[in-house]
PDB file of N, CA and C in Angstrom:
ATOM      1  N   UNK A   1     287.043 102.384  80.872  1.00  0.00           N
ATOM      2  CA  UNK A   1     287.535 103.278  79.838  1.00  0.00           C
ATOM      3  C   UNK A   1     287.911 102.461  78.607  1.00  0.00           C
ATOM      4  N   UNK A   2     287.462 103.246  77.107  1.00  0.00           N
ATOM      5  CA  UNK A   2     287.983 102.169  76.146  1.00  0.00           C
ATOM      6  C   UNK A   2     289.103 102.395  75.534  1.00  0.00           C
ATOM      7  N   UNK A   3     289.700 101.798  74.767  1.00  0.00           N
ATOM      8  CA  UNK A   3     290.725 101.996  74.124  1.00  0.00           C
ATOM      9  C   UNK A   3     290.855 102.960  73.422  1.00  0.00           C
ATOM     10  N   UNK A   4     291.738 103.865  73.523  1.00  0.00           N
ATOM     11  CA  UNK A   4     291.661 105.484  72.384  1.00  0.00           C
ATOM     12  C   UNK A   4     292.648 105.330  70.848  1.00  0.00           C
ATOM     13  N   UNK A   5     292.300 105.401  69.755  1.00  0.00           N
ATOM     14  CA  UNK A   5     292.848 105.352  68.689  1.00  0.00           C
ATOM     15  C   UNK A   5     293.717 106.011  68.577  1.00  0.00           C
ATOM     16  N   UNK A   6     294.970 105.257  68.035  1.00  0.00           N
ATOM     17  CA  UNK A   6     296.417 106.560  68.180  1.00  0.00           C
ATOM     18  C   UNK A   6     296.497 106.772  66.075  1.00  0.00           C
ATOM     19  N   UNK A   7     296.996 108.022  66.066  1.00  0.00           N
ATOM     20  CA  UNK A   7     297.184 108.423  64.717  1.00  0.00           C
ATOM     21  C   UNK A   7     298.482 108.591  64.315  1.00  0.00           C
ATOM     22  N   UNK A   8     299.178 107.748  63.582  1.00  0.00           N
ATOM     23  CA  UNK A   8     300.535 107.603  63.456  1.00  0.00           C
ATOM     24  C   UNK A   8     300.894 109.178  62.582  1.00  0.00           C
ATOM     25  N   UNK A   9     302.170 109.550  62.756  1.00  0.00           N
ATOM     26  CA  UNK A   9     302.402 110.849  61.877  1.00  0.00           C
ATOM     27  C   UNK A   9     304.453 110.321  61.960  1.00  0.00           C
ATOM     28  N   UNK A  10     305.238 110.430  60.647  1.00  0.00           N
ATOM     29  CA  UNK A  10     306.093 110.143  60.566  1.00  0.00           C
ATOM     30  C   UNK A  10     306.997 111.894  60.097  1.00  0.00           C
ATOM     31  N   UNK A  11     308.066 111.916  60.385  1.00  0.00           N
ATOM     32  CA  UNK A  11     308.599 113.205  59.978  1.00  0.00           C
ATOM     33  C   UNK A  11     310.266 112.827  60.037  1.00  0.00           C
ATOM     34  N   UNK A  12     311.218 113.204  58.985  1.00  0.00           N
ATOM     35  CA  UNK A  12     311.634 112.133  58.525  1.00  0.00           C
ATOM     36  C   UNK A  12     312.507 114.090  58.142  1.00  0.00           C
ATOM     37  N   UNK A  13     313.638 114.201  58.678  1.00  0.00           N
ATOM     38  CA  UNK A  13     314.836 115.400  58.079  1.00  0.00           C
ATOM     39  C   UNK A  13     315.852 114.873  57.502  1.00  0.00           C
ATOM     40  N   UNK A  14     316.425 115.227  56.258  1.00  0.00           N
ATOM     41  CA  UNK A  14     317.462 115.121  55.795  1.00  0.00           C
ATOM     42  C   UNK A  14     318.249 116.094  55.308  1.00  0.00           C
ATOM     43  N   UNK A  15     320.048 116.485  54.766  1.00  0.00           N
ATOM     44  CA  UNK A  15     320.621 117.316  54.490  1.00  0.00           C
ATOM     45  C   UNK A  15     319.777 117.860  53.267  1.00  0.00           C
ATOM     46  N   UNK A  16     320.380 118.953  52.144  1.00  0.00           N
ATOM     47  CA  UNK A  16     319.336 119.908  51.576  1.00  0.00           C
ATOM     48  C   UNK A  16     320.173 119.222  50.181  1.00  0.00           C
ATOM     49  N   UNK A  17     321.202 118.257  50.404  1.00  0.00           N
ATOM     50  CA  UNK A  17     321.172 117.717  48.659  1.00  0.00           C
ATOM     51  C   UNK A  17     320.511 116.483  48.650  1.00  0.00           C
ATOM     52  N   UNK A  18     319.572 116.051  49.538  1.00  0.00           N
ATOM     53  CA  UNK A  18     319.107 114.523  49.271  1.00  0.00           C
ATOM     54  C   UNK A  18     317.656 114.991  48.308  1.00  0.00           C
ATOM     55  N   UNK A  19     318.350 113.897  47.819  1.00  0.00           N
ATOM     56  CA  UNK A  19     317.058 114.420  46.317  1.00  0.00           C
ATOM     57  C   UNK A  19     315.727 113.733  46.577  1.00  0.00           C
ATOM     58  N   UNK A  20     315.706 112.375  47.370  1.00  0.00           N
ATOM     59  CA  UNK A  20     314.392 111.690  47.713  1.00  0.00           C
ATOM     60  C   UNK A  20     313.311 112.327  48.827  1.00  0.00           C
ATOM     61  N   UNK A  21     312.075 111.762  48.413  1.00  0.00           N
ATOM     62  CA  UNK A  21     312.025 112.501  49.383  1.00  0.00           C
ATOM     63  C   UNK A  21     309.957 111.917  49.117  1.00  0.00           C
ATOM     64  N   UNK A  22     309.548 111.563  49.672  1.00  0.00           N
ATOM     65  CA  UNK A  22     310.157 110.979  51.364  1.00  0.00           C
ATOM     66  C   UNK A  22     311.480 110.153  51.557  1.00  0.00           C
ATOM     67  N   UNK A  23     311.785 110.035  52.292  1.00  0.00           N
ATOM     68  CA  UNK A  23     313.222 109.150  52.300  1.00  0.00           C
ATOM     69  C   UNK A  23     312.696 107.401  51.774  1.00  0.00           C
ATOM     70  N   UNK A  24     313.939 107.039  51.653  1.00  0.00           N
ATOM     71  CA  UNK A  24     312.973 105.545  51.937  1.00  0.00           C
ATOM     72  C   UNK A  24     313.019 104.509  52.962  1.00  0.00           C
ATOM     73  N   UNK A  25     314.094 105.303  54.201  1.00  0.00           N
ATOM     74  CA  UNK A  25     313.412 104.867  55.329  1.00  0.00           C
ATOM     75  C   UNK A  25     311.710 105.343  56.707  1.00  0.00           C
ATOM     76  N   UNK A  26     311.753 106.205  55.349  1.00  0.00           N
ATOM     77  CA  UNK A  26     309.856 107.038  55.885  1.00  0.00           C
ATOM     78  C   UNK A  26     309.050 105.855  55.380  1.00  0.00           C
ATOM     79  N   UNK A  27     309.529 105.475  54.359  1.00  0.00           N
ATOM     80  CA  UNK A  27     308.368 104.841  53.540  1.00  0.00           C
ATOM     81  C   UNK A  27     308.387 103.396  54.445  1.00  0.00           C
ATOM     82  N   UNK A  28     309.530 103.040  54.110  1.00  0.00           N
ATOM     83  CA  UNK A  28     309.664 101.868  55.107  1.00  0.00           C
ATOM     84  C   UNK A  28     308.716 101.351  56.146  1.00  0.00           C
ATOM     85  N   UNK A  29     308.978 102.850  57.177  1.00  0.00           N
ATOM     86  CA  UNK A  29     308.230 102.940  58.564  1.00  0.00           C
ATOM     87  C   UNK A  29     307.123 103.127  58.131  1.00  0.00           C
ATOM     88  N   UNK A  30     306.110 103.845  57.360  1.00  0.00           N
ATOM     89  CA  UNK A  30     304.754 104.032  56.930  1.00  0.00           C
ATOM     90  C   UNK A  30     304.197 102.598  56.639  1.00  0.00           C
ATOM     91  N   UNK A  31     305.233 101.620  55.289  1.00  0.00           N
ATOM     92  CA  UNK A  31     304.586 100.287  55.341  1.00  0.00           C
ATOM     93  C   UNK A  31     304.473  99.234  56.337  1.00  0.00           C
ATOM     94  N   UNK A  32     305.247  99.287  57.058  1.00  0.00           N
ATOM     95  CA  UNK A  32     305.590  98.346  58.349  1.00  0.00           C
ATOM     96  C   UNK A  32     304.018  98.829  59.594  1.00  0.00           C
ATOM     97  N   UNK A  33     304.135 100.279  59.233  1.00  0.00           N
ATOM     98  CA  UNK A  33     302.769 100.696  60.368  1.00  0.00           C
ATOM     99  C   UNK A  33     301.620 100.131  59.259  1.00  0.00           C
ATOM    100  N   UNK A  34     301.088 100.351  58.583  1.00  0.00           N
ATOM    101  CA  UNK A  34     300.436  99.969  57.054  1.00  0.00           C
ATOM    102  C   UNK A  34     299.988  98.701  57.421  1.00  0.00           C
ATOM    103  N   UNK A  35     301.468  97.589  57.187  1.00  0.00           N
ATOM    104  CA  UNK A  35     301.052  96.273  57.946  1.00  0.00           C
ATOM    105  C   UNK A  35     300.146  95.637  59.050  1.00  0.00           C
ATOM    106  N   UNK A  36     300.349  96.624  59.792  1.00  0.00           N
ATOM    107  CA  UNK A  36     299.582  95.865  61.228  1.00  0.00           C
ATOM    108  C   UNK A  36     298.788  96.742  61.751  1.00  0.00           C
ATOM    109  N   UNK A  37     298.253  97.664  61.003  1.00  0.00           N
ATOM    110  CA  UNK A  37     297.266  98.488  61.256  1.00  0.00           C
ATOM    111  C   UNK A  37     295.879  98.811  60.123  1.00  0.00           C
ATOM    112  N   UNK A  38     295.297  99.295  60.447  1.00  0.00           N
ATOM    113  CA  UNK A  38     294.302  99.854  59.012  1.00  0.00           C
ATOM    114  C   UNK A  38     294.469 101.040  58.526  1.00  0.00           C
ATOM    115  N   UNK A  39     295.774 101.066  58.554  1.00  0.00           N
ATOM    116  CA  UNK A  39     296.309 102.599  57.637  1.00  0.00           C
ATOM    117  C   UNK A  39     296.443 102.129  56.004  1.00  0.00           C
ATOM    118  N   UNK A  40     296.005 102.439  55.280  1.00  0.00           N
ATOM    119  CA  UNK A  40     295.527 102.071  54.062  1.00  0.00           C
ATOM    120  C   UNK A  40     296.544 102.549  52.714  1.00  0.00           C
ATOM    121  N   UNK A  41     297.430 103.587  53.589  1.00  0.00           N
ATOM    122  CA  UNK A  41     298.479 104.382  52.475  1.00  0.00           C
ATOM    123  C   UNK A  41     299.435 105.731  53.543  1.00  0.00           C
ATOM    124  N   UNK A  42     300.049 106.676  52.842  1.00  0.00           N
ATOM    125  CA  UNK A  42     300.698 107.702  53.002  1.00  0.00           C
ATOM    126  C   UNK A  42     300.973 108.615  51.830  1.00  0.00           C
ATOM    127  N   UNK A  43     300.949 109.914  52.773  1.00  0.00           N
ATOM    128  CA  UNK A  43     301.127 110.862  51.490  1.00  0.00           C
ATOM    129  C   UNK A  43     302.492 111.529  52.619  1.00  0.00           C
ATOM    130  N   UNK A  44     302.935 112.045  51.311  1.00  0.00           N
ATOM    131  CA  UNK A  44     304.460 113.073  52.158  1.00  0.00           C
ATOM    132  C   UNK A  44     303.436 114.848  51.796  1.00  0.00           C
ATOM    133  N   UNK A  45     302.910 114.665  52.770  1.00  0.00           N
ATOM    134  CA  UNK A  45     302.317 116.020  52.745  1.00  0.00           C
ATOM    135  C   UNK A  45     301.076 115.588  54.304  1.00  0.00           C
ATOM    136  N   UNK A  46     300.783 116.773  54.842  1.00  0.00           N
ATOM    137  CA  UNK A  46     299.812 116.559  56.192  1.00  0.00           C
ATOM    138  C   UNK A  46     298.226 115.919  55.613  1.00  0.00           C
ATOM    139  N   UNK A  47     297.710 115.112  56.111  1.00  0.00           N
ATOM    140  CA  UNK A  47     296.661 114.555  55.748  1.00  0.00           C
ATOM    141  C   UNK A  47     295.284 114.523  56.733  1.00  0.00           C
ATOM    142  N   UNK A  48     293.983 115.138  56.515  1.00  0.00           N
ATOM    143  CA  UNK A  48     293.107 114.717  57.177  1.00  0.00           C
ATOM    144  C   UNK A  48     292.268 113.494  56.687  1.00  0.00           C
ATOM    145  N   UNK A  49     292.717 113.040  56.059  1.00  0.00           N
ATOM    146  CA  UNK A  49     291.959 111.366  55.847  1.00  0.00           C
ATOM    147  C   UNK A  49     292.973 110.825  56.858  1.00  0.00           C
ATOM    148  N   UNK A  50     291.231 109.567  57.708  1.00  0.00           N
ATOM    149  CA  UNK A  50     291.864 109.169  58.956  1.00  0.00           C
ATOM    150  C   UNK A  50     292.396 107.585  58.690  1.00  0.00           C
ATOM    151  N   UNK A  51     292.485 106.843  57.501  1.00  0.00           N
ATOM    152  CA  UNK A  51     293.525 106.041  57.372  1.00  0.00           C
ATOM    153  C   UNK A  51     294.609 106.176  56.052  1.00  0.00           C
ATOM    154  N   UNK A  52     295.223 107.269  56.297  1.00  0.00           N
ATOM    155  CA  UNK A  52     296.559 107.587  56.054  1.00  0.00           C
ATOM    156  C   UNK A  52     297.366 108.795  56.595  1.00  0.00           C
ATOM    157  N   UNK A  53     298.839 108.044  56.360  1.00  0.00           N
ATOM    158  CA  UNK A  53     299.386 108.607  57.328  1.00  0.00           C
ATOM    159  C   UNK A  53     300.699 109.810  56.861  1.00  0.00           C
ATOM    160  N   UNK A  54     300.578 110.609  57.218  1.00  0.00           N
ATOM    161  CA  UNK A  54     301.203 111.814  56.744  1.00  0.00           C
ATOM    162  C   UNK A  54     302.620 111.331  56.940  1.00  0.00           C
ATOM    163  N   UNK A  55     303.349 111.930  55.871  1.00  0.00           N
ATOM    164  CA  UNK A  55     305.090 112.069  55.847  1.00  0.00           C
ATOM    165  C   UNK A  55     305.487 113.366  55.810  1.00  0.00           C
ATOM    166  N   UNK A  56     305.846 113.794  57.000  1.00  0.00           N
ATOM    167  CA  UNK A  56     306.530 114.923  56.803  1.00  0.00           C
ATOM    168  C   UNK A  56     307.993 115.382  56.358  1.00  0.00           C
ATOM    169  N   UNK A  57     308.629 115.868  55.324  1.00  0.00           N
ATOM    170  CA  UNK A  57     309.686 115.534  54.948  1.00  0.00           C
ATOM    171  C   UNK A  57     310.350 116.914  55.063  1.00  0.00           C
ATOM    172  N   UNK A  58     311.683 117.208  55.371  1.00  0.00           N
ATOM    173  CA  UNK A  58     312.175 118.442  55.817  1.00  0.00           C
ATOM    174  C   UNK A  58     313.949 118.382  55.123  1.00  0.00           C
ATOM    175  N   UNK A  59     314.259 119.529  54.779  1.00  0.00           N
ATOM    176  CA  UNK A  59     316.029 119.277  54.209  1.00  0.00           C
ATOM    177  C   UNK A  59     316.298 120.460  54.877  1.00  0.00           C
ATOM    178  N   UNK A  60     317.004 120.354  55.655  1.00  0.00           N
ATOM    179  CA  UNK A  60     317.648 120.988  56.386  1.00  0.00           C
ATOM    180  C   UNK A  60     319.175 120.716  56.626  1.00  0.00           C
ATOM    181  N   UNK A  61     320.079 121.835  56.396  1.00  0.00           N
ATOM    182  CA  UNK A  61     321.736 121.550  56.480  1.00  0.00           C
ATOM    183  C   UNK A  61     321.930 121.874  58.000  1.00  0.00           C
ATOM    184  N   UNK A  62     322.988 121.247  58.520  1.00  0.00           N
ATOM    185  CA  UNK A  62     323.336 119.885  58.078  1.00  0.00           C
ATOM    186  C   UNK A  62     322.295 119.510  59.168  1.00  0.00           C
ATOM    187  N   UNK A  63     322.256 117.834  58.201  1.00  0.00           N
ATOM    188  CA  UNK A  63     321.209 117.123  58.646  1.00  0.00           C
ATOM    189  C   UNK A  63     321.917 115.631  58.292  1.00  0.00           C
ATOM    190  N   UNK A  64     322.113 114.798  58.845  1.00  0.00           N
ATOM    191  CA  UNK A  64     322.702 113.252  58.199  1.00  0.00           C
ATOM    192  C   UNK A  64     321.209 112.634  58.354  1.00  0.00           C
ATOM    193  N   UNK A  65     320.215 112.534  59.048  1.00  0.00           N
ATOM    194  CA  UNK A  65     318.867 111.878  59.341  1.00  0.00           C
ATOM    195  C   UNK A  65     318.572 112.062  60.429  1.00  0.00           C
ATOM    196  N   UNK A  66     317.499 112.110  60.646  1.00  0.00           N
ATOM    197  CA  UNK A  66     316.497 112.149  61.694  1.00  0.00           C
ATOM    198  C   UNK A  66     315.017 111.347  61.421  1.00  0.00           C
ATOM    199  N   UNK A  67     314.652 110.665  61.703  1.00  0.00           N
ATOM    200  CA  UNK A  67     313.304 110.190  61.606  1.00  0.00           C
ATOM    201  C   UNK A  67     312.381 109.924  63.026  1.00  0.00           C
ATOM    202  N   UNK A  68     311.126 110.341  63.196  1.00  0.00           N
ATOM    203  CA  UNK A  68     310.362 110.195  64.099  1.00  0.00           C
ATOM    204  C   UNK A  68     308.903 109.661  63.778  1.00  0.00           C
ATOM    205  N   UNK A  69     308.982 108.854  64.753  1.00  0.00           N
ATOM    206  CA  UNK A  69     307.370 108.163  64.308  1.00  0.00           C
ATOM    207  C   UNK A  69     306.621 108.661  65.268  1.00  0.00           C
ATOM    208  N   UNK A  70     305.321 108.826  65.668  1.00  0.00           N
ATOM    209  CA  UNK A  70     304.516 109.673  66.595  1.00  0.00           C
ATOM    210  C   UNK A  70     303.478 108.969  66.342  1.00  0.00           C
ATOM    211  N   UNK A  71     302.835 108.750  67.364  1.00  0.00           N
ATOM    212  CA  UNK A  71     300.980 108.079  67.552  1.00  0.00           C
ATOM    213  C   UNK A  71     300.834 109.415  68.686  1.00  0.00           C
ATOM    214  N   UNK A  72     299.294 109.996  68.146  1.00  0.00           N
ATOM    215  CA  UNK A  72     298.915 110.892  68.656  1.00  0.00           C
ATOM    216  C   UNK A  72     297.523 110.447  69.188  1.00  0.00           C
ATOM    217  N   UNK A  73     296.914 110.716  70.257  1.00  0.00           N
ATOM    218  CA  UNK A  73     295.311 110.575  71.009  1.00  0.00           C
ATOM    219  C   UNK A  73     294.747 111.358  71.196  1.00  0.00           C
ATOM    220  N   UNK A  74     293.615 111.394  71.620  1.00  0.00           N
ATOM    221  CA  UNK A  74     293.337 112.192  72.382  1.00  0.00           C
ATOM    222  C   UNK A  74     293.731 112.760  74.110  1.00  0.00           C
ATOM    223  N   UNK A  75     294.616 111.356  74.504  1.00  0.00           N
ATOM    224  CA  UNK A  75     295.215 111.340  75.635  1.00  0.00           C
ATOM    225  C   UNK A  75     296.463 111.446  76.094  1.00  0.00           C
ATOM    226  N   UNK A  76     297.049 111.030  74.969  1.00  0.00           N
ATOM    227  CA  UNK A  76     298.296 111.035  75.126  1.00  0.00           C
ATOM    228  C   UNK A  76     299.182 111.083  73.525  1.00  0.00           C
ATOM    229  N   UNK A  77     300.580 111.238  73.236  1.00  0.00           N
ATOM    230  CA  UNK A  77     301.388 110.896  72.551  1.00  0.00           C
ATOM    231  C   UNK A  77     302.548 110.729  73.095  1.00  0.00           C
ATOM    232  N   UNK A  78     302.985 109.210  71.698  1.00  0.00           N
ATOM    233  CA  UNK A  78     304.280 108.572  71.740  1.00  0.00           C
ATOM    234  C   UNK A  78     304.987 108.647  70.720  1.00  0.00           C
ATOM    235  N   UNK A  79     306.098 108.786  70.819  1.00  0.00           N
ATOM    236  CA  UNK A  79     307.339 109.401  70.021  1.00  0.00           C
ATOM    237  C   UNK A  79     308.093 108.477  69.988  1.00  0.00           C
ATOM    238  N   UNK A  80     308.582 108.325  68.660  1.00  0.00           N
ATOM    239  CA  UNK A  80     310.247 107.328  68.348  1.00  0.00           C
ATOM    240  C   UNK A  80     310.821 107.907  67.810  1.00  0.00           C
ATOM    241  N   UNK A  81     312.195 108.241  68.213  1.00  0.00           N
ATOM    242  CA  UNK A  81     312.772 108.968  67.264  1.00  0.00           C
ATOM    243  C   UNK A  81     314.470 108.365  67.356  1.00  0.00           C
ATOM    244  N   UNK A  82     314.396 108.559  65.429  1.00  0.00           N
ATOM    245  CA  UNK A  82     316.042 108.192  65.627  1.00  0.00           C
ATOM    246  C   UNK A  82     317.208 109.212  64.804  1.00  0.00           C
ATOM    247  N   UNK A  83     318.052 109.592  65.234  1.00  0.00           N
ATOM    248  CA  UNK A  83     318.899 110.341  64.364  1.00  0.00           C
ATOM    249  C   UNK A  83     320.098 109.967  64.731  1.00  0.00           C
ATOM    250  N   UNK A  84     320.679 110.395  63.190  1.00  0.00           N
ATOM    251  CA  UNK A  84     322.018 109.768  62.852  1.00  0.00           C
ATOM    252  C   UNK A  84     322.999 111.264  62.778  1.00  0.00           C
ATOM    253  N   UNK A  85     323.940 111.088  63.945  1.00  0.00           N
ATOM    254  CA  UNK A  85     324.607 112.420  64.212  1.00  0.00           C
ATOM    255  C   UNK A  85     326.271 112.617  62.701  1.00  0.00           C
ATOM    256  N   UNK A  86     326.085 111.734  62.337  1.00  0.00           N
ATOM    257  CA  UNK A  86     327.066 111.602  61.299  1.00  0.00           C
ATOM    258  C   UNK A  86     326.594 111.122  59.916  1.00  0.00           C
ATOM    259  N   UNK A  87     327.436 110.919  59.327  1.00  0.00           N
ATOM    260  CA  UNK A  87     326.769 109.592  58.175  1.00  0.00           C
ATOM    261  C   UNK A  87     327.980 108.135  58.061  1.00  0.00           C
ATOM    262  N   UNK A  88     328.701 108.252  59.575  1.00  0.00           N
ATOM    263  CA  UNK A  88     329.437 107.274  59.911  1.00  0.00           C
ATOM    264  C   UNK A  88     328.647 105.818  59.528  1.00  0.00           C
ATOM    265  N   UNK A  89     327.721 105.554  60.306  1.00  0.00           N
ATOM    266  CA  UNK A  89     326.820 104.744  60.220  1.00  0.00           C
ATOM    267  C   UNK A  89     326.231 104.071  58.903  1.00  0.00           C
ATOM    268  N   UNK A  90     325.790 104.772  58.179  1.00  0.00           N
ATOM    269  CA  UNK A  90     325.691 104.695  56.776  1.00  0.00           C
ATOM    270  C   UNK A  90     326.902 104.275  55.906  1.00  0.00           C
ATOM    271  N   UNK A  91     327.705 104.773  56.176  1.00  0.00           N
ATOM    272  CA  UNK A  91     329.212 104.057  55.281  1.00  0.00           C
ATOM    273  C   UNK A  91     329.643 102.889  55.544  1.00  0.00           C
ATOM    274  N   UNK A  92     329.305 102.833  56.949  1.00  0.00           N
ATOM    275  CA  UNK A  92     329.680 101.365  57.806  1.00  0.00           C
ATOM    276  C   UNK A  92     328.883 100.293  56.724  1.00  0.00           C
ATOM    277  N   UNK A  93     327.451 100.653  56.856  1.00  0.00           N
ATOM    278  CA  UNK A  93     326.118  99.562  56.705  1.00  0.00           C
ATOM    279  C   UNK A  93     326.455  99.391  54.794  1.00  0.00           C
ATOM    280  N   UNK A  94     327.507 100.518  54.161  1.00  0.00           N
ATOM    281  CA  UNK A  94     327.562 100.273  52.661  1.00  0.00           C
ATOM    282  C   UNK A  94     328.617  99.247  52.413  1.00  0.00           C
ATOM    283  N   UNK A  95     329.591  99.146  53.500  1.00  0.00           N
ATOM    284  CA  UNK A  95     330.633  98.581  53.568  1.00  0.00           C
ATOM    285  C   UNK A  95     330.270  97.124  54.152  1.00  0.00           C
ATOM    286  N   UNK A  96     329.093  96.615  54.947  1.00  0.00           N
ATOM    287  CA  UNK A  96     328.517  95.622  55.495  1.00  0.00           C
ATOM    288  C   UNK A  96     328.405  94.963  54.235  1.00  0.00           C
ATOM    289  N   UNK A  97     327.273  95.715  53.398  1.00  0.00           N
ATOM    290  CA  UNK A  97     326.247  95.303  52.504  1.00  0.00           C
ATOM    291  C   UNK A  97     327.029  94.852  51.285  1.00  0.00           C
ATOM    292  N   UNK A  98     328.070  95.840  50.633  1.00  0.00           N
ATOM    293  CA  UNK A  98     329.063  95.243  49.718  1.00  0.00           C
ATOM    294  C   UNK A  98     330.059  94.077  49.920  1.00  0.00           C
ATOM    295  N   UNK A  99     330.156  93.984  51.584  1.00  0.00           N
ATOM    296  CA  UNK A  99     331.027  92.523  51.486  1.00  0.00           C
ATOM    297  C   UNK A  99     329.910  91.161  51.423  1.00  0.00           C
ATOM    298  N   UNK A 100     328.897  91.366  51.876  1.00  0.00           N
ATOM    299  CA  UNK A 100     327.798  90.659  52.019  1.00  0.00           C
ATOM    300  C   UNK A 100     327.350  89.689  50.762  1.00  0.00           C
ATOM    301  N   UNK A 101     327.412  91.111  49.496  1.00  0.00           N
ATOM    302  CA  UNK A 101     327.058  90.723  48.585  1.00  0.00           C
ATOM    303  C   UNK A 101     328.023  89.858  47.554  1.00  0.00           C
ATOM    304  N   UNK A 102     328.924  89.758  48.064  1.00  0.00           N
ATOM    305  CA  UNK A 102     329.594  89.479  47.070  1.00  0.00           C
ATOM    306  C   UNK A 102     329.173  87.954  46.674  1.00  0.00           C
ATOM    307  N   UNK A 103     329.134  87.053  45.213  1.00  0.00           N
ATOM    308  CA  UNK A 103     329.107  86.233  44.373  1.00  0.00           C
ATOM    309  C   UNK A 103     327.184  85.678  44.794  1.00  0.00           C
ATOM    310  N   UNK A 104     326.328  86.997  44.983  1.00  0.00           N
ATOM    311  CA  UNK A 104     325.467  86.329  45.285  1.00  0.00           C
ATOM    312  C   UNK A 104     324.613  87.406  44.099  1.00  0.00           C
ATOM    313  N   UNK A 105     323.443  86.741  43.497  1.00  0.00           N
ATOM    314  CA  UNK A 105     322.962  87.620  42.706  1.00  0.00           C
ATOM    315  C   UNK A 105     321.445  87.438  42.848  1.00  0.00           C
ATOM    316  N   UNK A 106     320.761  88.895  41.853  1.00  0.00           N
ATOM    317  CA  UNK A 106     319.644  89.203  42.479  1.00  0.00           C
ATOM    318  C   UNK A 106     319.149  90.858  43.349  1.00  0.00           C
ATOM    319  N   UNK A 107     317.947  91.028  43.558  1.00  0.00           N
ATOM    320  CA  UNK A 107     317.730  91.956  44.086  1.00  0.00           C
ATOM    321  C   UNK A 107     317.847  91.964  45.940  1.00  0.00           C
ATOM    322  N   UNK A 108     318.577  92.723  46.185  1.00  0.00           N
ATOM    323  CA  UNK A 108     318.280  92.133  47.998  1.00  0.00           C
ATOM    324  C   UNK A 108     317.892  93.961  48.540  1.00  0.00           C
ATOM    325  N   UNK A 109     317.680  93.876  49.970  1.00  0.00           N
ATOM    326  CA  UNK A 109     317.029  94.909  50.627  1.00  0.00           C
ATOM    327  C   UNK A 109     318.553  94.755  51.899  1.00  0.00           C
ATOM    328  N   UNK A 110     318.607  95.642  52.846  1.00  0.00           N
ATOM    329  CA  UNK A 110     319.266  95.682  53.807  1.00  0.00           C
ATOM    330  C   UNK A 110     318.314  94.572  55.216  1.00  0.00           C
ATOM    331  N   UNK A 111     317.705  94.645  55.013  1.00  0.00           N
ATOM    332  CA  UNK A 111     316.897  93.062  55.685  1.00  0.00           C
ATOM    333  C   UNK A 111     317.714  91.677  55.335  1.00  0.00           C
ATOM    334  N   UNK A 112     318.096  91.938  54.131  1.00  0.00           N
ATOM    335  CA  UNK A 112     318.868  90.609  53.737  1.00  0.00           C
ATOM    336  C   UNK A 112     320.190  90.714  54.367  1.00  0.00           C
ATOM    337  N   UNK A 113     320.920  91.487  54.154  1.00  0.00           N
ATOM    338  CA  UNK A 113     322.294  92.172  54.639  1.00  0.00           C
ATOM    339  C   UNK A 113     321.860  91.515  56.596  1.00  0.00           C
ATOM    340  N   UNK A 114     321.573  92.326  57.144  1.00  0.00           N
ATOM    341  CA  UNK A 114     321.353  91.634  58.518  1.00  0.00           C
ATOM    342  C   UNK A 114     320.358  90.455  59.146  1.00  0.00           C
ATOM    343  N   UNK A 115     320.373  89.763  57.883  1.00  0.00           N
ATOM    344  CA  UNK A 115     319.190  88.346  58.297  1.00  0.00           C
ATOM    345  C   UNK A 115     318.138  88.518  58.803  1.00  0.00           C
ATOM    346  N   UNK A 116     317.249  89.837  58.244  1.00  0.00           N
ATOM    347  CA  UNK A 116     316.338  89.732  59.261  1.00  0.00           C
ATOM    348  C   UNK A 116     314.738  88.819  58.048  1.00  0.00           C
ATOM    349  N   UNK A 117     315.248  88.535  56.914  1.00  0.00           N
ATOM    350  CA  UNK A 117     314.608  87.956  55.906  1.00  0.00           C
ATOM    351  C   UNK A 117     314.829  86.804  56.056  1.00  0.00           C
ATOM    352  N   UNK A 118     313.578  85.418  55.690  1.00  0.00           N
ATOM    353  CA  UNK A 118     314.275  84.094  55.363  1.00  0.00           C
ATOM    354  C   UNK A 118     315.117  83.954  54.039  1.00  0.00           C
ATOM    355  N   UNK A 119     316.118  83.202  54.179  1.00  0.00           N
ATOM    356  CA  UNK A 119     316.573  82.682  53.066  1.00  0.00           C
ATOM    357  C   UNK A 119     316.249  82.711  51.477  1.00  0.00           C
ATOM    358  N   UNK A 120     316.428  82.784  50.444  1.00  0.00           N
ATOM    359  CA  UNK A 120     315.537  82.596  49.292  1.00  0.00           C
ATOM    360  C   UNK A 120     316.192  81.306  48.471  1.00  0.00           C
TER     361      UNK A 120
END
């Protein structure tokens, strides 16, 4: 049997005042799949071109986040999904990121904030 091609699909809820949209942890996950695959782009709308990958984006109250990544087959599908039951989490990671930053200048990402970047 050969290997069956999975089709990534991202869907990504937030409360009904978030003004972005796709989020930009959709986009995130779209470039990171992007990376190591031959997905070529994303649209935040359903897509039948077969290298890119749909963002589905939803505002729904209340909503603090939800994001799910999905590879679909013909045989099977796999699901990731993460949601944030508060926006505890988020205040925490603003409060990380502002002590973090302090006397350092420049543009940084939350990759920098938890080292997951080399050094610059």
């Amino acid at each position: 049997m050969r290997d069956q091609p999975y089709s990534p699909e991202i869907e990504e809820i937030h409360h009904t005042s978030k003004k972005d949209s796709p989020s930009g942890t959709a986009i995130s996950l779209a470039e990171q799949i992007m990376a190591t695959t031959s997905f070529k782009g994303w649209t935040n709308d359903t897509s039948d071109q077969d290298n890119i990958i749909p963002i589905l984006s939803k505002r729904i109250d209340p909503a603090p986040g939800t994001h799910t990544v999905t590879y679909n087959s013909e045989i099977d599908t796999i699901s990731i999904n993460h949601t944030a039951h508060t926006r505890k989490g988020f205040a925490l990671g603003s409060i990380i990121a502002a002590e973090w930053i302090v006397n350092k200048h420049g543009v940084f990402t939350m990759k920098d904030v938890l080292g997951l970047t080399t050094p610059r």
